[in-house]
Protein backbone atom coordinates (compact mmCIF):
# COMPACT_ATOMS: atom_id res chain seq x y z
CA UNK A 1 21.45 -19.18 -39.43
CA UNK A 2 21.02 -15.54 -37.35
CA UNK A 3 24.16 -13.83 -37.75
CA UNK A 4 24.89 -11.57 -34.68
CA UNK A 5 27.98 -8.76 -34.12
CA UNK A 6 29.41 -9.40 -30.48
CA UNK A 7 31.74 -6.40 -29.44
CA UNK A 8 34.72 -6.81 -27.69
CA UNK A 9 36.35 -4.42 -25.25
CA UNK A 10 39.60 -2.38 -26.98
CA UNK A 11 42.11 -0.96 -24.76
CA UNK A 12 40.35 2.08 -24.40
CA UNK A 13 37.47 0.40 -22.37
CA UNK A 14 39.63 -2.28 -20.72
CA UNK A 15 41.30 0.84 -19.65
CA UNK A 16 38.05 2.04 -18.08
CA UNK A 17 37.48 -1.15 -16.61
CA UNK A 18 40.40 -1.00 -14.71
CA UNK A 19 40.13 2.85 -13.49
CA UNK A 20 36.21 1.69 -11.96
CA UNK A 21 38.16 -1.19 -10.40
CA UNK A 22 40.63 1.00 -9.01
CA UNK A 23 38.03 2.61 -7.35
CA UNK A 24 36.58 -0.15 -5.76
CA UNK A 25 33.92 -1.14 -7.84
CA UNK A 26 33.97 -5.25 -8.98
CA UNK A 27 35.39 -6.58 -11.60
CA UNK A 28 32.15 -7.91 -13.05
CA UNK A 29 30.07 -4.67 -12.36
CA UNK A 30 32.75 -2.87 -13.97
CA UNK A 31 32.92 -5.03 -16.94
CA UNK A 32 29.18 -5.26 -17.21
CA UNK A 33 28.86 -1.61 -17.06
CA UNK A 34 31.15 -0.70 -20.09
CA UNK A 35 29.85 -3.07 -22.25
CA UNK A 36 26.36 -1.75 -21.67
CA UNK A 37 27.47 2.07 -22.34
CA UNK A 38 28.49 0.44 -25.31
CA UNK A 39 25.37 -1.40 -26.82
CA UNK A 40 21.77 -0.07 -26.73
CA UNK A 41 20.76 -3.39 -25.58
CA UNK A 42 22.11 -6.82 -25.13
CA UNK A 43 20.83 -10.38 -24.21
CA UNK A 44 22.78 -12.57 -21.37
CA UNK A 45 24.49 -14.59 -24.23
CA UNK A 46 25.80 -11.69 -25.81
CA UNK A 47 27.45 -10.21 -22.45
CA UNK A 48 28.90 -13.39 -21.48
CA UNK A 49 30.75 -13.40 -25.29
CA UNK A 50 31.76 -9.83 -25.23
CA UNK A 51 32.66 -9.26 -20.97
CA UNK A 52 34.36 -12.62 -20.91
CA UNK A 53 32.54 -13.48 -17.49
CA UNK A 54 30.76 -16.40 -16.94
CA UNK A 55 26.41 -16.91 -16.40
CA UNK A 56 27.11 -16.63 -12.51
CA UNK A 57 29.26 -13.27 -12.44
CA UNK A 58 26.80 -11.67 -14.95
CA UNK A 59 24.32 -12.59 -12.51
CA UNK A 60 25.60 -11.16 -9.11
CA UNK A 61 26.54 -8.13 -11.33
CA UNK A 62 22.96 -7.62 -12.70
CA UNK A 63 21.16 -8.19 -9.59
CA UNK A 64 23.83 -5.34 -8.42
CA UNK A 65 22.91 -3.00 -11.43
CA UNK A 66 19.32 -3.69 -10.73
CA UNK A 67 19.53 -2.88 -7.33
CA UNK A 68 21.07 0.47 -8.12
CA UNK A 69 18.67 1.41 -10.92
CA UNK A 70 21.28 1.58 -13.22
CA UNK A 71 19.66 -0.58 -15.71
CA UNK A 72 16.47 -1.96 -17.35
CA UNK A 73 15.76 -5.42 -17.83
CA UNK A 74 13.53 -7.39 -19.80
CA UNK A 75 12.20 -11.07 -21.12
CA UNK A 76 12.82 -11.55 -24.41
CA UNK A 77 11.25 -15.08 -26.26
CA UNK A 78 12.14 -15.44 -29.93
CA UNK A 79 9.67 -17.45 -31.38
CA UNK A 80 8.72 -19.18 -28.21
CA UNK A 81 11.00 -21.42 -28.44
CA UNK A 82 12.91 -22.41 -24.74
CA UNK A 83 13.78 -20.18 -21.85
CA UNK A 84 12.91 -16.76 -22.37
CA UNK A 85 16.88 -14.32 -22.63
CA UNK A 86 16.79 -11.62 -20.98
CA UNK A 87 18.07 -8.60 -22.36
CA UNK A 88 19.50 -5.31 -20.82
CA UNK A 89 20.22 -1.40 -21.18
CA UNK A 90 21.59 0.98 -19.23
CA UNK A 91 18.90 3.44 -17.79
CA UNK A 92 20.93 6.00 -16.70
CA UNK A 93 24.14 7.81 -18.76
CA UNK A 94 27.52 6.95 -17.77
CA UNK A 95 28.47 10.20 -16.21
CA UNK A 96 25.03 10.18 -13.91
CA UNK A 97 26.60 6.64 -12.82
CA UNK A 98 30.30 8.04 -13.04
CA UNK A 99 28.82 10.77 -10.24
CA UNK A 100 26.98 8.37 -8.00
CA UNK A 101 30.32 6.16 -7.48
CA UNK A 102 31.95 9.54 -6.45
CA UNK A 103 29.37 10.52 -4.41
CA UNK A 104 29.61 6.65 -2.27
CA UNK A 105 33.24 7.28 -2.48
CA UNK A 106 33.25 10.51 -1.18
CA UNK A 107 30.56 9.39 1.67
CA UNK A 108 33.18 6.01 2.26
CA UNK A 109 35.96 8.75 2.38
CA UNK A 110 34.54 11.26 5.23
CA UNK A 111 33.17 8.43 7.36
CA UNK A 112 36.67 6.76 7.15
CA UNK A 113 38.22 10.37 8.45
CA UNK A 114 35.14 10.63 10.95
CA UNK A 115 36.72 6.98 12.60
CA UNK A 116 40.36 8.36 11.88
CA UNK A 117 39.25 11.48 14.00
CA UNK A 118 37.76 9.96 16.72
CA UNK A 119 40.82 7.91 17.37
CA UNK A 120 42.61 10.77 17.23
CA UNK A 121 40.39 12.57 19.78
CA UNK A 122 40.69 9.23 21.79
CA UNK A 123 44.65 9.19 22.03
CA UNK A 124 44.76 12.68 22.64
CA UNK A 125 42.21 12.32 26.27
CA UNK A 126 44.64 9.42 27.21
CA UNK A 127 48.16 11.55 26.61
């Protein structure tokens, strides 16, 4: 029998989880994205064990990842037996990912004030 080491999240990373969430990034991108920063690589199996999300989330999170270039992804068939697993890494570093959800944060931010200022300017012709 293959023995395999799953991690879990500690406090420390459910911590972090919960700071990305904060920010308004999804639970299951967040989750995905700390247990890859964590592991040089890992199959589907293994993130659905150590994120505690099911197939379906890990999916819509991935296609998310993928879609931001975040990560690599990859068939992997051991000894041709079944459906190929496929297995993923992160291809960028934290922090570069850290700095592009601040910089679509920032962007939501100013257009937000943009809206706020134009209503403003709005109220203002009508008084």
């Amino acid at each position: 029998m293959n023995e395999m080491t799953i991690e879990y999240f500690n406090d420390t990373e459910e911590e972090f989880v919960n700071l990305l969430m904060k920010t308004g990034t999804r639970q299951n991108v967040a989750r995905l994205l700390i247990f890859l920063a964590k592991t040089p690589s890992a199959s589907s199996r293994d993130i659905e064990y150590g994120t505690g999300l099911r197939q379906s989330e890990i999916s819509v999170g991935m296609k998310y990842l993928l879609e931001q270039k975040w990560i690599d992804s990859w068939e992997n068939r051991e000894k041709n037996k079944g459906r190929p697993m496929m297995v993923y890494r992160l291809s960028k570093q934290l922090n570069t990912i850290i700095d592009a959800i601040q910089e679509e944060k920032e962007q939501e931010t100013e257009y937000q004030l943009a809206r706020i200022r134009k209503l403003r300017a709005y109220v203002d012709k009508g008084a």
